[in-house]
Protein backbone atom coordinates (compact mmCIF):
# COMPACT_ATOMS: atom_id res chain seq x y z
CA UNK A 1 86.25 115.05 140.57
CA UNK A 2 85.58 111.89 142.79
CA UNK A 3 82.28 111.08 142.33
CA UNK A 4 80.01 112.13 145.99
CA UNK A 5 79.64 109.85 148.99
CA UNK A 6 75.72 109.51 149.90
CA UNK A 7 74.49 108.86 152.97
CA UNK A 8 73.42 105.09 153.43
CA UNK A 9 69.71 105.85 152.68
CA UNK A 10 70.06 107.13 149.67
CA UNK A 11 72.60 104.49 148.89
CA UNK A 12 70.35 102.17 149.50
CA UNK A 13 67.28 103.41 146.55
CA UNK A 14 70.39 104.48 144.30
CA UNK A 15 71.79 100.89 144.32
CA UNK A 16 67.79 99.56 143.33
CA UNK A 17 68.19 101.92 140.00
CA UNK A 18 72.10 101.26 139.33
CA UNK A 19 73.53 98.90 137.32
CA UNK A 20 76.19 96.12 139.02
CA UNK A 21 79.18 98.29 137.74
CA UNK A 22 77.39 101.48 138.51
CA UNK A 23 77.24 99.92 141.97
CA UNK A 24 80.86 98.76 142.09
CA UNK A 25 82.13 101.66 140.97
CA UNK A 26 80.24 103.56 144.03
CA UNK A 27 81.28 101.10 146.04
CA UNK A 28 85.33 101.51 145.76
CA UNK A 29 85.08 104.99 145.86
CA UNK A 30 83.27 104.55 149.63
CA UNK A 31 86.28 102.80 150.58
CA UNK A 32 88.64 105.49 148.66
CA UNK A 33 87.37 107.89 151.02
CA UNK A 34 86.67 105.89 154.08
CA UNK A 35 88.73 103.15 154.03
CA UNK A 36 92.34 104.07 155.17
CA UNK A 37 94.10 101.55 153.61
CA UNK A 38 92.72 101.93 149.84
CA UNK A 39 92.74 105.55 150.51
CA UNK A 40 96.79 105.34 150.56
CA UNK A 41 96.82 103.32 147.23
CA UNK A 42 98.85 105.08 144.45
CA UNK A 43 99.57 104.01 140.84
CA UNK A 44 103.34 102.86 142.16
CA UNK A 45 102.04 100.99 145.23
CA UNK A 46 99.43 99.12 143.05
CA UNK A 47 101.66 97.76 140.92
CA UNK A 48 102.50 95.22 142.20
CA UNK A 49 98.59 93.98 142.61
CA UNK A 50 98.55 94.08 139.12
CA UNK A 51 100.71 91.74 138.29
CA UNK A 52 99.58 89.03 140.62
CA UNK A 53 96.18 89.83 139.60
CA UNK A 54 97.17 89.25 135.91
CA UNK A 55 98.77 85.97 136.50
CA UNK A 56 95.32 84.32 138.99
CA UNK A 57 93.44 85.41 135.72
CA UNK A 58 95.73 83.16 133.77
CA UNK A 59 95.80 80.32 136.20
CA UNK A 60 91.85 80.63 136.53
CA UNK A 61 92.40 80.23 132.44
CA UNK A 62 94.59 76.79 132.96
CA UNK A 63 92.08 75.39 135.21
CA UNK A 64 89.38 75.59 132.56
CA UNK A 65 86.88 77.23 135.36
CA UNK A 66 84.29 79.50 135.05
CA UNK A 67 83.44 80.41 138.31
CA UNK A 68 86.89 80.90 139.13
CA UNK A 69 87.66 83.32 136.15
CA UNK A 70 85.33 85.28 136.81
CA UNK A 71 86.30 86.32 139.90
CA UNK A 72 89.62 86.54 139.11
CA UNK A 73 88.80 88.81 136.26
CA UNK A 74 86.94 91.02 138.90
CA UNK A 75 89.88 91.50 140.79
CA UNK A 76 92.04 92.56 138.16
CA UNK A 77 88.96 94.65 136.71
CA UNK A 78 89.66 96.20 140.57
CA UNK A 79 93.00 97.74 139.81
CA UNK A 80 91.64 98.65 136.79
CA UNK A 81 89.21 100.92 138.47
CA UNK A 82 91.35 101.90 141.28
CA UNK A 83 93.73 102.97 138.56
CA UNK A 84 91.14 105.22 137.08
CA UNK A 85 90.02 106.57 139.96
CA UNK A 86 93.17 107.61 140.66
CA UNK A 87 93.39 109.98 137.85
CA UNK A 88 89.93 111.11 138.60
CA UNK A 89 90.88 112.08 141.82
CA UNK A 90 94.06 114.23 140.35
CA UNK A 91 91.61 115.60 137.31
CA UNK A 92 93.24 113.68 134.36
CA UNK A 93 90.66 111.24 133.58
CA UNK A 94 88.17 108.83 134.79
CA UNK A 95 86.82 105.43 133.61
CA UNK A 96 84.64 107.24 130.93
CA UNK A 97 87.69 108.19 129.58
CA UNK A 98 89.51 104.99 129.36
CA UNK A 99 86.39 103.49 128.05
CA UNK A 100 85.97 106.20 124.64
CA UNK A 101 89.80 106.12 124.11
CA UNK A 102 89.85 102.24 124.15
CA UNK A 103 86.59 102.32 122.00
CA UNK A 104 87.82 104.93 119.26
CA UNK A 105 90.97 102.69 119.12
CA UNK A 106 89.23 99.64 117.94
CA UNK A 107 87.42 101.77 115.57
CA UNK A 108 90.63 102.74 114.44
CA UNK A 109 92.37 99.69 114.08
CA UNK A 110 89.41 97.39 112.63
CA UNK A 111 88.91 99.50 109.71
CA UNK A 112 87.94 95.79 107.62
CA UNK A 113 84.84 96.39 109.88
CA UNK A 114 84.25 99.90 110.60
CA UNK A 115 84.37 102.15 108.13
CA UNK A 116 85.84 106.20 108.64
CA UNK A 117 82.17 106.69 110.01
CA UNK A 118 82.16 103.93 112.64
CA UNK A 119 79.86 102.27 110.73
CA UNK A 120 79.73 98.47 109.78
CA UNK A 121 80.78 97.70 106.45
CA UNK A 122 78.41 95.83 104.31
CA UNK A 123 81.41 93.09 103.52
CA UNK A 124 83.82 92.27 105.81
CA UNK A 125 86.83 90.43 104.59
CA UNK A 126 87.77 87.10 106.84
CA UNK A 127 90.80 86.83 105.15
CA UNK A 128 93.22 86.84 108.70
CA UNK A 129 96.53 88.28 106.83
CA UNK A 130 94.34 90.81 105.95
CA UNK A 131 93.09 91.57 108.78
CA UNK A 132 96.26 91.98 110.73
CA UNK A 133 97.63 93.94 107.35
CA UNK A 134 94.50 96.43 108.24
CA UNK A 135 95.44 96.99 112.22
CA UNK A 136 99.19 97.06 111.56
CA UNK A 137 98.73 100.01 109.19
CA UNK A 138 96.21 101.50 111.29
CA UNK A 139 99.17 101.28 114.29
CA UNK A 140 101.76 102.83 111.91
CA UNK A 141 99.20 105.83 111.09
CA UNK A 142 98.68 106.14 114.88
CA UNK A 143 103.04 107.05 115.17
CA UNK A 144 103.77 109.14 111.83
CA UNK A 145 104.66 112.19 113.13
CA UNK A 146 106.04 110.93 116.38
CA UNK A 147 109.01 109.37 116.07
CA UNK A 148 110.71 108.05 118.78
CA UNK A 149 113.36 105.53 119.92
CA UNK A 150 111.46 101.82 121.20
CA UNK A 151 113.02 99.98 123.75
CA UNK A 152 112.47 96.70 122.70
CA UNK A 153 110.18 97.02 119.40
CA UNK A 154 107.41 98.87 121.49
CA UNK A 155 107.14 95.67 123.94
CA UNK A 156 106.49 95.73 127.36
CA UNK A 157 109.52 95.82 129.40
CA UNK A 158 107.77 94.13 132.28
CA UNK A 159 107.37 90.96 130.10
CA UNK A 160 108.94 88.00 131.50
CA UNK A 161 112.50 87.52 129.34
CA UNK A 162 111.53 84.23 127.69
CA UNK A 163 107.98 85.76 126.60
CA UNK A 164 110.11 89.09 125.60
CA UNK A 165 112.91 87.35 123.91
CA UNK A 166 110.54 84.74 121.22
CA UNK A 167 107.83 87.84 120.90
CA UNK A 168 111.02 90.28 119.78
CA UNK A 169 112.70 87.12 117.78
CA UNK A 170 109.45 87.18 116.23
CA UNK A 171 109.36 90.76 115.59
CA UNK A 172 112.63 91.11 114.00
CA UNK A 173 112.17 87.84 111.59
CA UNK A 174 108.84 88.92 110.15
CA UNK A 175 110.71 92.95 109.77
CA UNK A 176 114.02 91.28 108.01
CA UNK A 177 116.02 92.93 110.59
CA UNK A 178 120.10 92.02 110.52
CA UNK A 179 119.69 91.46 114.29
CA UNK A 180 117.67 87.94 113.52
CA UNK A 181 119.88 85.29 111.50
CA UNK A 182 119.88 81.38 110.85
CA UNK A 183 123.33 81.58 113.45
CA UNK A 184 121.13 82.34 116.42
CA UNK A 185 120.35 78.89 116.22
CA UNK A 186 123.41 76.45 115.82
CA UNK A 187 122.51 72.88 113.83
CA UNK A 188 123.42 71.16 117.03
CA UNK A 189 120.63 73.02 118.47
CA UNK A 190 118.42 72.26 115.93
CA UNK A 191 118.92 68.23 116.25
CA UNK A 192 118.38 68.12 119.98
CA UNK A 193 115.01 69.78 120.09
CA UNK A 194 112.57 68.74 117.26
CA UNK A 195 109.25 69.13 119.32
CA UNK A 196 107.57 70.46 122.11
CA UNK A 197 108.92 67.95 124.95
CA UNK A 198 112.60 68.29 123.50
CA UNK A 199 112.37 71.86 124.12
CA UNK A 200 110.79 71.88 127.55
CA UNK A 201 113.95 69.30 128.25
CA UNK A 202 116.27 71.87 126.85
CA UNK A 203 114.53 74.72 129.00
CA UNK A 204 114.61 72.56 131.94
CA UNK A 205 118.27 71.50 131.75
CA UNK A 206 119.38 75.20 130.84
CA UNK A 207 117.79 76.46 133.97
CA UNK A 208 119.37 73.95 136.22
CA UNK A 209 122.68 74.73 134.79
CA UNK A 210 122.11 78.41 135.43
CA UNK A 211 121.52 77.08 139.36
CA UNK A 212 124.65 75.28 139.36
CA UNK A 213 126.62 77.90 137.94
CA UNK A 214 124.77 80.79 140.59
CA UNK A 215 123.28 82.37 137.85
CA UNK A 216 119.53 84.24 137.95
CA UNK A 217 118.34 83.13 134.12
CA UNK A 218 115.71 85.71 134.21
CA UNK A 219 118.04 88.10 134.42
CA UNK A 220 120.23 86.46 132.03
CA UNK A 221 118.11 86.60 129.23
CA UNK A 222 116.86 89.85 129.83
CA UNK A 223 120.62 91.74 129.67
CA UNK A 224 121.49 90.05 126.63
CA UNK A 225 118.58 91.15 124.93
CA UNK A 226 118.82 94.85 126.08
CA UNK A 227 122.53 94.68 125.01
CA UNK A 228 121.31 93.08 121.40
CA UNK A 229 118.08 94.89 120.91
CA UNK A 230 118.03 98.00 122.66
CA UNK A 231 116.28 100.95 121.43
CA UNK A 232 115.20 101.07 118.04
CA UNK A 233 113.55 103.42 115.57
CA UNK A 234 110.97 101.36 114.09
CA UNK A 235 113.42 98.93 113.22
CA UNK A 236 110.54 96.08 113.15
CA UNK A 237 108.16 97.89 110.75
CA UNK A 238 107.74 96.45 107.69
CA UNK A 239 104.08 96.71 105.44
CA UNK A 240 104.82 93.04 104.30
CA UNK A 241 105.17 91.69 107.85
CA UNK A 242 102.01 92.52 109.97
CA UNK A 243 101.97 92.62 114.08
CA UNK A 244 100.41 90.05 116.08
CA UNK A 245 98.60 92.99 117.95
């Protein structure tokens, strides 16, 4: 259940005792209840939000500035909540929840530093391949028993097609799938871009040929790749080529 509205007296000592989130957290659910437009807000019509939110974080990120990362974080820390209380509301779960789930997780998955106990080893390795060998077992222990077909190696679908297309490229290479050879890239290819301006010129002048031809490259991209990748059955596990997370 929601958690109660108090009257604005009460509100008023609580807030002295609560913490900052304890008070945010009161807060939105005020305006869940009395507000009429966040009171309409479902998971679908949030969606949206989310995404913008994401990307402000990441220009706050560009811009190298403090003040305005963190409160870009607290917006998308906003859908986060609203999210939550969401569920709350329909009896599923509530930002406790989230929090032990996403906490018994990292447990899980940084067993070089917890041990089965939750406890901190006495060495920890800071060997990185290691590291990433430890989570992307842990990950692999977390699915036996439950397989299932992955549209696009168990990447977000919502990723933009560039970001999808090098992270499943990546994917693929480091598995030693057949769907990833040396004549994805011709040698013509490889002469024209040799750094990181030579490829932005490439980009560039591929997108602008897309506009002259009428075509959306977003979209592009993203249809060859569902025609090439598709769903897969843990086609990019492999125990000598460790996730990126």
């Amino acid at each position: 259940m929601p958690w109660a509205v108090p009257d604005f007296a009460s509100m008023v000592v609580m807030a002295q005792k609560q913490t900052p989130t304890q008070q945010l957290i009161q807060t939105i659910n005020i305006l869940r209840e009395k507000c009429a437009w966040t009171a309409a807000l479902t998971h679908e019509s949030l969606r949206t939000y989310l995404i913008e939110e994401s990307y402000e974080v990441l220009d706050a990120i560009s811009e190298n500035n403090p003040e305005l990362l963190k409160e870009e974080l607290g917006d998308l820390y906003f859908q986060v909540l609203l999210h939550a209380l969401i569920e709350d509301e329909q009896g599923n779960f509530g930002i406790e929840d989230i929090s032990q789930t996403l906490n018994e997780k990292l447990l899980r998955r940084n067993q070089h530093v917890f041990d089965a106990d939750g406890e901190v080893r006495h060495f920890i390795t800071d060997d990185v391949d290691e590291i990433i060998r430890v989570w992307d077992a842990a990950k692999q222990a977390e699915r036996q028993g439950k397989p299932k077909a992955r549209k696009n190696a168990g990447l977000p679908a919502g990723l933009p097609s560039l970001t999808l297309a090098q992270k499943l490229l990546d994917r693929h290479t480091r598995a030693g799938s057949d769907k990833v050879d040396d004549q994805l890239v011709s040698h013509s290819v490889r002469e024209r871009i040799t750094d990181e301006d030579t490829l932005a010129a490439e980009l560039l002048a591929l997108t602008a040929r897309a506009e002259e031809l009428g075509l959306d490259a977003e979209s592009v991209l993203r249809v060859t790749l569902s025609k090439r990748y598709g769903s897969e059955i843990d086609a990019t596990i492999s125990p000598k080529s460790p996730s990126k997370r």
